[in-house]
Protein backbone atom coordinates (compact mmCIF):
# COMPACT_ATOMS: atom_id res chain seq x y z
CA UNK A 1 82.16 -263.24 -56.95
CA UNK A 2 82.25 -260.28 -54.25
CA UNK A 3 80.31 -257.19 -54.98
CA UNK A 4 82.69 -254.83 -56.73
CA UNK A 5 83.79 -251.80 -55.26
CA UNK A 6 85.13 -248.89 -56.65
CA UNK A 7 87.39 -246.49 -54.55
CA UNK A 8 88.48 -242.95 -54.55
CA UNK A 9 91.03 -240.99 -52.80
CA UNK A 10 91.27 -237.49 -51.16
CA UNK A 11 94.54 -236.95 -50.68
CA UNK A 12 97.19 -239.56 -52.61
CA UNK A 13 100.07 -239.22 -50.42
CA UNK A 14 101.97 -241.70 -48.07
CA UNK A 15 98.89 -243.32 -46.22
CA UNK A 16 97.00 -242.91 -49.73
CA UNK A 17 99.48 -245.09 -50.91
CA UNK A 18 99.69 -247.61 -48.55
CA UNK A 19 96.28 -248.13 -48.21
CA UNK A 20 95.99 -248.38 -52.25
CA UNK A 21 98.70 -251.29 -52.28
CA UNK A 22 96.28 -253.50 -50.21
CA UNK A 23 93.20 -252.78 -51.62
CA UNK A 24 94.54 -253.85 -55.17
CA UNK A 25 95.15 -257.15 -53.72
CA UNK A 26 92.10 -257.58 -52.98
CA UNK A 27 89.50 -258.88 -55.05
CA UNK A 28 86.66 -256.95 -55.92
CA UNK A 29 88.33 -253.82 -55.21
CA UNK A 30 89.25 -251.27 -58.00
CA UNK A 31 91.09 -247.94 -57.11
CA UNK A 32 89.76 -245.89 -59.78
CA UNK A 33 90.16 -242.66 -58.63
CA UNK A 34 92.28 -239.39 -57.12
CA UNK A 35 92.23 -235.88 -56.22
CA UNK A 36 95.29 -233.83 -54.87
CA UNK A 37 96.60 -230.67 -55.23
CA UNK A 38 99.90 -231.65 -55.03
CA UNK A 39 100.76 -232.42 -58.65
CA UNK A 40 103.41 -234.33 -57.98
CA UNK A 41 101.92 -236.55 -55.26
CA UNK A 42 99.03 -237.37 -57.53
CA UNK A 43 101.02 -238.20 -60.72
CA UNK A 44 103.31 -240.72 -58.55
CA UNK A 45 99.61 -242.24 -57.55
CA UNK A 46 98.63 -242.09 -60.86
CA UNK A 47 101.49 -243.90 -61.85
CA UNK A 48 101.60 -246.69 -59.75
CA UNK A 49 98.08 -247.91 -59.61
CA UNK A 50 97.56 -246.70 -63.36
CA UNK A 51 94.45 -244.42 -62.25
CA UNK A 52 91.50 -243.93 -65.14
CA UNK A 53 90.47 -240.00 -62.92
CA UNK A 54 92.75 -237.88 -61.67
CA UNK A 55 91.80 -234.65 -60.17
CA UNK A 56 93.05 -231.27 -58.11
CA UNK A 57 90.29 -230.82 -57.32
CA UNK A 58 88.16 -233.56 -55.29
CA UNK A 59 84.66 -231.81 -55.64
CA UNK A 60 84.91 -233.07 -59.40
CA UNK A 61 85.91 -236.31 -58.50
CA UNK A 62 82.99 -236.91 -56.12
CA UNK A 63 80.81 -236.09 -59.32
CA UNK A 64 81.81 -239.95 -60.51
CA UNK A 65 78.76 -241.88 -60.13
CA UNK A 66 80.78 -244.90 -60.77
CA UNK A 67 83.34 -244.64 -57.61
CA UNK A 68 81.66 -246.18 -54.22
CA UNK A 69 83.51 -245.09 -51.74
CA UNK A 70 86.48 -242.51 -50.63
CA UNK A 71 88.93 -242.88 -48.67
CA UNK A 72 90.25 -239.17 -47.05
CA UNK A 73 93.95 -239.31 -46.66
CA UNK A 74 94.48 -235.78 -45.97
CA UNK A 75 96.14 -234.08 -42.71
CA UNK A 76 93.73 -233.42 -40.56
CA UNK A 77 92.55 -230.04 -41.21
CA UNK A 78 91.27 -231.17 -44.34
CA UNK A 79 88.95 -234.32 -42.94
CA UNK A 80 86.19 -232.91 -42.39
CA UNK A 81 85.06 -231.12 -45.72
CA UNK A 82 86.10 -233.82 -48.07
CA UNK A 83 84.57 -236.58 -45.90
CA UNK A 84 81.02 -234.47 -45.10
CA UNK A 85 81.07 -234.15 -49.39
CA UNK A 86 81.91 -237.68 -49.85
CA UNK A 87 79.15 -239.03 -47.80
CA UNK A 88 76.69 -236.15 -49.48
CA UNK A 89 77.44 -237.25 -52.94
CA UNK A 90 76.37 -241.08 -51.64
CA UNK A 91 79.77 -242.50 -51.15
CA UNK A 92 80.42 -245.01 -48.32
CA UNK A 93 83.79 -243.13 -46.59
CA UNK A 94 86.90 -244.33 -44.62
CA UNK A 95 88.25 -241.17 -42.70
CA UNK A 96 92.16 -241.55 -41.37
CA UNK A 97 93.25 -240.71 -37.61
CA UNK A 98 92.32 -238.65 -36.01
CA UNK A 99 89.11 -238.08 -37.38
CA UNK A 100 89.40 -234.32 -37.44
CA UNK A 101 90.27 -231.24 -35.92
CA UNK A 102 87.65 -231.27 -32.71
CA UNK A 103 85.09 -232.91 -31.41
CA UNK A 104 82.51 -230.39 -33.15
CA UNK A 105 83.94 -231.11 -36.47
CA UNK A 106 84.03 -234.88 -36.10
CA UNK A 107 80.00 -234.55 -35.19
CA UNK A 108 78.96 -232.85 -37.82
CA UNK A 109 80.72 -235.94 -40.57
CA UNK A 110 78.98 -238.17 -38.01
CA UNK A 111 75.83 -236.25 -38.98
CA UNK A 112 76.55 -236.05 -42.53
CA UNK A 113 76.68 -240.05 -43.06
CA UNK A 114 73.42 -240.49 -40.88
CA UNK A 115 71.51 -237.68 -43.18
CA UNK A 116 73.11 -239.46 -46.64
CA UNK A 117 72.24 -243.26 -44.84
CA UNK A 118 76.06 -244.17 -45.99
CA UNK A 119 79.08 -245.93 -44.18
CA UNK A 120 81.48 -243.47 -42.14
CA UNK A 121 84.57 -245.56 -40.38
CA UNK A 122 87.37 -244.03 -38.67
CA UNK A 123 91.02 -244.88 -39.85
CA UNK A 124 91.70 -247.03 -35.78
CA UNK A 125 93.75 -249.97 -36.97
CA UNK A 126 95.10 -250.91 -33.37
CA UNK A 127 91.87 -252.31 -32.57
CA UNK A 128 92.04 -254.85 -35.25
CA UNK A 129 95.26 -255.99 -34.03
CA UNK A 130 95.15 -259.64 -32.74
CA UNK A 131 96.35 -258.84 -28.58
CA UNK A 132 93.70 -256.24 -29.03
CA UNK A 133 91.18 -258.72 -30.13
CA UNK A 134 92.15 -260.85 -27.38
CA UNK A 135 91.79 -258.99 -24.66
CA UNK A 136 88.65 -256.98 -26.02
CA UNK A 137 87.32 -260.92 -25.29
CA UNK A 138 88.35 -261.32 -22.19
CA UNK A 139 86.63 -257.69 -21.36
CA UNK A 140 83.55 -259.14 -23.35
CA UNK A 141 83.71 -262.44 -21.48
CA UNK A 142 83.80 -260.88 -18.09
CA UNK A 143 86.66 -262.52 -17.14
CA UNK A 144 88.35 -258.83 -16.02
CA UNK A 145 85.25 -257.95 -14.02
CA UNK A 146 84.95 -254.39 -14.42
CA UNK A 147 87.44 -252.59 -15.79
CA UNK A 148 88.88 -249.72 -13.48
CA UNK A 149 91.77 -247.98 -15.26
CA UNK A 150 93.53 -247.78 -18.51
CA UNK A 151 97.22 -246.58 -18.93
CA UNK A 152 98.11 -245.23 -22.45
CA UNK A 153 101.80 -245.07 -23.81
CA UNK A 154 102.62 -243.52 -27.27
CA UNK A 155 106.31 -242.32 -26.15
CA UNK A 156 108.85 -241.72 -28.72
CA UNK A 157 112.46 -240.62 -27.34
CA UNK A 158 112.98 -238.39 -30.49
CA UNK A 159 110.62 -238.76 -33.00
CA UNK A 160 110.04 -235.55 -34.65
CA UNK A 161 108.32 -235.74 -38.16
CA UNK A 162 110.57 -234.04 -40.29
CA UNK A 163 108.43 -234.37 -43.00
CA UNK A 164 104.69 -232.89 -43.82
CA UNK A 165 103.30 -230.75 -41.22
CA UNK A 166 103.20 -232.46 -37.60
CA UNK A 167 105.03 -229.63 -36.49
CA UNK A 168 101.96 -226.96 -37.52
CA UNK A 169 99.33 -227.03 -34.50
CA UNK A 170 97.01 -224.63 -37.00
CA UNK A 171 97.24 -227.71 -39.14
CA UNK A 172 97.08 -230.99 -37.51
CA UNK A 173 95.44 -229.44 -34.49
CA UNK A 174 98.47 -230.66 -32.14
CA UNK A 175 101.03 -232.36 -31.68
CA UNK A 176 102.17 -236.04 -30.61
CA UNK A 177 98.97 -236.66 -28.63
CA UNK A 178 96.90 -236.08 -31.53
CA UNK A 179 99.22 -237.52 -34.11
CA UNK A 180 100.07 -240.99 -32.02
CA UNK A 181 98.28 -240.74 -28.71
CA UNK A 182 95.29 -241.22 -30.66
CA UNK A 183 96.26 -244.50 -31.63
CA UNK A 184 96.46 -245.50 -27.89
CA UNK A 185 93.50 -243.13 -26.62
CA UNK A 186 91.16 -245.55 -29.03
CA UNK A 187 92.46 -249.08 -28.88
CA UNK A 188 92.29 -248.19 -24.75
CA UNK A 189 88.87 -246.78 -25.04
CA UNK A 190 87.74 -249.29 -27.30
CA UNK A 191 88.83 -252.49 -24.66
CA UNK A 192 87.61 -250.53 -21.54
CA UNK A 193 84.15 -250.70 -23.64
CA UNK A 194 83.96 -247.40 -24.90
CA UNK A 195 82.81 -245.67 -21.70
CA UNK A 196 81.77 -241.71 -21.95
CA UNK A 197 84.02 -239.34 -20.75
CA UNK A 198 83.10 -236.93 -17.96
CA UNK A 199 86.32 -235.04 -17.57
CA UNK A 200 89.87 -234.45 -18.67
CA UNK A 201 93.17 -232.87 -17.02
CA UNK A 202 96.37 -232.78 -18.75
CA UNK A 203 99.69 -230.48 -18.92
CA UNK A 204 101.99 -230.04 -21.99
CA UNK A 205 105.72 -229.17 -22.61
CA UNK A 206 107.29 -227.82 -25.29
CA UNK A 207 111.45 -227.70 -24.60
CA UNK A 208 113.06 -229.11 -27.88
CA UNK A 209 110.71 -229.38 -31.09
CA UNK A 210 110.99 -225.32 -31.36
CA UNK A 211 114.59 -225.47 -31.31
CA UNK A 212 117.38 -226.70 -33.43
CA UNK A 213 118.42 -230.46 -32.70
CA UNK A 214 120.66 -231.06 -29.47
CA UNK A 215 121.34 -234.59 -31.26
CA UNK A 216 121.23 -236.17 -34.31
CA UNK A 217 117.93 -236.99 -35.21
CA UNK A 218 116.82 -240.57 -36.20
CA UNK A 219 114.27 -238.99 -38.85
CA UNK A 220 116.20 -236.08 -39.96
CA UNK A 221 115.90 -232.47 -39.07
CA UNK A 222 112.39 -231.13 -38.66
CA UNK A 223 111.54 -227.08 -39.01
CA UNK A 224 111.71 -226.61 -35.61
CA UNK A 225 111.09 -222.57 -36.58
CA UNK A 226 107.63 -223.49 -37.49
CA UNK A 227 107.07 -225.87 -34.47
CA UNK A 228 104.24 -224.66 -32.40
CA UNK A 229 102.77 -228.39 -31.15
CA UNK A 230 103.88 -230.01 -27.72
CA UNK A 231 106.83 -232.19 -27.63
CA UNK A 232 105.29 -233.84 -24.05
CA UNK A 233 101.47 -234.12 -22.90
CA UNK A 234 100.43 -236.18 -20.15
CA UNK A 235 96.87 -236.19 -19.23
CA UNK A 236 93.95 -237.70 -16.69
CA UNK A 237 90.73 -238.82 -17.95
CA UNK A 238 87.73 -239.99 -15.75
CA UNK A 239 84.62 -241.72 -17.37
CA UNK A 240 81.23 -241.82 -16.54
CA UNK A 241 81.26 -245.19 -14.90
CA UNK A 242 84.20 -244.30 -12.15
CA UNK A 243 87.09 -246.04 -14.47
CA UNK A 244 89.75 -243.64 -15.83
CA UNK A 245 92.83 -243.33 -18.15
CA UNK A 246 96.27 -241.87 -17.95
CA UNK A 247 98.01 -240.79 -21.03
CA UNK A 248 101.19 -240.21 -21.92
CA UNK A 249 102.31 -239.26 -25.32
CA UNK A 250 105.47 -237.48 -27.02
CA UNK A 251 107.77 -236.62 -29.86
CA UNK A 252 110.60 -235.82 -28.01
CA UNK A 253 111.34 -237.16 -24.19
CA UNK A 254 114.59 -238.54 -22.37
CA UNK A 255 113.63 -241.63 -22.18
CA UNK A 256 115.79 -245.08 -22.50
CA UNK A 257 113.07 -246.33 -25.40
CA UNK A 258 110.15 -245.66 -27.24
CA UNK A 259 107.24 -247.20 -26.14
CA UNK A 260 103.62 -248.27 -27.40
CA UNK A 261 101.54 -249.59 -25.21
CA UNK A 262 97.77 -249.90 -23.44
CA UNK A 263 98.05 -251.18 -19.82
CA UNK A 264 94.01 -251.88 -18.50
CA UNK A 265 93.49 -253.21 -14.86
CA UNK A 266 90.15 -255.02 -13.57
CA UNK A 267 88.39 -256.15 -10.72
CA UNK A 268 89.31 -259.74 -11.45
CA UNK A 269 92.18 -259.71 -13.76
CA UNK A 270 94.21 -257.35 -16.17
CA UNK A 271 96.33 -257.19 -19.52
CA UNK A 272 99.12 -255.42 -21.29
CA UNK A 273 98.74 -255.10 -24.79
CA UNK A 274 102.65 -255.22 -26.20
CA UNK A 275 103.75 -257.71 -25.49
CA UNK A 276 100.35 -259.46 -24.80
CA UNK A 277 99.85 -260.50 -21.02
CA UNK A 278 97.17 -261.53 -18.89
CA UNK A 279 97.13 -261.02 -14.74
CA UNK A 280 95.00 -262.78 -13.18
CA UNK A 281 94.31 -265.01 -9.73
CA UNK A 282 94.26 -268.44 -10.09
CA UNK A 283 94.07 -271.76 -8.45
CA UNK A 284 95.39 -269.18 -5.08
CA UNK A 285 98.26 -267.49 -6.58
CA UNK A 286 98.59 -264.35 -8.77
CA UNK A 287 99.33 -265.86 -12.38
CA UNK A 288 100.84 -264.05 -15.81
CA UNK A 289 98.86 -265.53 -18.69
CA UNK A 290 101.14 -265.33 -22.42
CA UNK A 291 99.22 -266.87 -24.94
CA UNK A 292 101.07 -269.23 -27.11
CA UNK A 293 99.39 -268.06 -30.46
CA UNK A 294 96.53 -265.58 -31.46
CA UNK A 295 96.60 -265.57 -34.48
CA UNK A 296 98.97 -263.85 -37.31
CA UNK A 297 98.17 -260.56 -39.60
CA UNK A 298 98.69 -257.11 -39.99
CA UNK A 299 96.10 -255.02 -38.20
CA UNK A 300 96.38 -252.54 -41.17
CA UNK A 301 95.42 -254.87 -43.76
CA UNK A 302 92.58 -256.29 -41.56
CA UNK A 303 91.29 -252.44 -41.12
CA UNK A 304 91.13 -252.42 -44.63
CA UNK A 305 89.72 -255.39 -45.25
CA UNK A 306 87.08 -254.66 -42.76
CA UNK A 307 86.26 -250.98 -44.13
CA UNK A 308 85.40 -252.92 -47.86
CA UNK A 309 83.36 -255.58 -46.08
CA UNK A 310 81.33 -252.91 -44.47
CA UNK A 311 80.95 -251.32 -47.59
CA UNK A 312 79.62 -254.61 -49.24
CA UNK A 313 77.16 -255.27 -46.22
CA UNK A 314 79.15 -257.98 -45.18
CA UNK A 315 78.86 -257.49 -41.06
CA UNK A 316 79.97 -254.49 -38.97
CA UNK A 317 82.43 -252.36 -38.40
CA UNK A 318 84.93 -252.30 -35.28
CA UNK A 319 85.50 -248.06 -35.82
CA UNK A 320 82.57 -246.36 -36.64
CA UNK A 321 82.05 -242.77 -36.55
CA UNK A 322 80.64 -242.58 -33.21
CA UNK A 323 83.74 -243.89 -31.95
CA UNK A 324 86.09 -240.98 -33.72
CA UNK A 325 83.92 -238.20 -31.86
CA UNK A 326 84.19 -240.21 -28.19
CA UNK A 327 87.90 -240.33 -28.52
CA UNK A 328 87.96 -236.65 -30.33
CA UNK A 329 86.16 -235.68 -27.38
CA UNK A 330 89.27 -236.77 -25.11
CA UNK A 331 91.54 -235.51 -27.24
CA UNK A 332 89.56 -232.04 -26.88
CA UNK A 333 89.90 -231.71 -23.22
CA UNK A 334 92.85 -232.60 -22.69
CA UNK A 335 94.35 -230.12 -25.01
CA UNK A 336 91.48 -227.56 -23.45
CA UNK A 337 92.89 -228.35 -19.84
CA UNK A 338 96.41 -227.77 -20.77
CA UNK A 339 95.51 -224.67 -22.41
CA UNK A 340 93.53 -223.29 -19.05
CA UNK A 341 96.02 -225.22 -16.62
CA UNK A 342 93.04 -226.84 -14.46
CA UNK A 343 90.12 -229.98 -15.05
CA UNK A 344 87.70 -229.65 -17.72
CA UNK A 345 84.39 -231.06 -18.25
CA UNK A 346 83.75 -233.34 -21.50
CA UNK A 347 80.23 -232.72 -22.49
């Protein structure tokens, strides 16, 4: 039988949720706990996964010596206190994207679950997917030589939120960049093989999110009168090695499509990562490589599944901590060199 652990949530909204629904599949795995303020978010959690401890107030939930770990499922002003208390009362902690406001606050949980000697993984499903885990073997294998650039794509043509608070930069810290860039930012970090960044220069646009809709939104209105976050950012990064990384991320954008995607381009050969190509030379010509099958799951799931094996002891973990503060530290100068309209450093 598995080691048993018991789980925890800060925060029991929409992610709480989804996350809950696979852990109770699994076996081992007990979600025994939740704290919200929301009373109506938590008694819906409550409700569905028939909770023993329910709490507004997470402090007293962390007081359980029987719960393991925590998950924090809160927007993203609210990581970083509920995940440094986690880890100081001893529990093992799973921290959503991104991993917090800034860079500072994301070292300081990193410092917390080094000082408690427990588990601290960042919420980065993409890398789990299986064209991720491809290609991250091809990087691995040398078979790209080194790898030179990275293009990142999180476009959406109008994808406002129009729900919880996306829209609030005070709250979430920014806008699209932070909120789905960061998916792309760390699966492309994480195949280029995690190289530090040196530098960052990006610009930002704000033209329809602070206004009322033009055209009927796909996700309903948003409160475009609170909207302070960019609707476009497009940014540079170089790395400490000589590669580098363009990024381009949105809410709203005339575009034909939305698009999700992580281009990288080596010495010796390439890849997309939707859909999942290869470029390479071969045999004298230039050849596109699609791989028949690699494998079926949901990248989600395996994130989860992953997080509780850590937990156990059971192996590694593809998103540690230390890899939320490298790509926090992108996400920090970028919005920095929009803000002063020329190149930062990344320290």
């Amino acid at each position: 039988m598995p080691k048993k652990v018991r789980i925890g949530f800060v925060g029991t909204g929409g992610i709480a949720t989804f996350q809950a629904r696979i852990l109770q599949k699994m076996e081992g795995v007990q979600v025994i706990a939740g704290a919200d303020v929301s009373e109506k978010a938590l008694s819906k959690f409550v409700d569905e996964f028939h909770i023993a401890h329910s709490f507004d107030d997470y402090n007293e939930m962390l007081q359980l010596k029987e719960i393991d770990a925590v998950s924090v499922c809160t927007p993203n002003y609210l990581h970083k206190d509920p995940a440094i208390a986690a880890l100081k009362a001893g529990k093992h902690t799973l921290v959503e994207k991104p991993m917090a406001m800034n860079a500072r606050e994301a070292q300081a949980m990193v410092d917390a679950a080094r000082a408690s000697k427990r588990k601290l993984v960042i919420g980065f499903q993409y890398r789990y997917s299986p064209p991720a885990q491809v290609i991250k073997r091809y990087v691995n294998e040398g078979n790209f030589g080194e790898v030179l650039f990275a293009r990142v794509q999180a476009l959406r043509r109008r994808g406002i939120p129009s729900w919880g608070v996306f829209g609030r930069k005070d709250l979430q810290g920014g806008g699209p960049l932070i909120d789905i860039g960061v998916h792309a930012i760390e699966l492309a970090h994480y195949l280029m093989g995690s190289p530090r960044a040196v530098s960052a220069s990006a610009s930002m646009f704000t033209y329809l999110g602070d206004k009322a809709p033009t055209a009927i939104p796909p996700w309903g209105d948003w409160d475009y009168k609170t909207y302070t976050v960019e609707d476009l950012a497009i940014g540079f990064v170089r790395f400490g090695n000589g590669a580098c990384m363009i990024v381009e991320s949105s809410f709203a954008a005339h575009i034909d499509q939305d698009i999700f995607n992580v281009t990288i381009m080596g010495e010796k050969g390439g890849a997309s990562w939707s859909p999942l190509k290869i470029y390479k030379d071969e045999a004298g010509v230039m050849v596109n490589v699609e791989p028949t099958f690699v494998g079926k799951y949901d990248a989600f799931e395996r994130k989860m599944q992953n997080w509780i094996a850590y937990v156990r002891g059971e192996g590694g973990t593809e998103a540690p901590g230390e890899a939320g503060v490298m790509v926090q530290k992108i996400l920090d100068g970028l919005y920095r060199s929009s803000e002063r309209a020329k190149e930062v450093s990344i320290k």
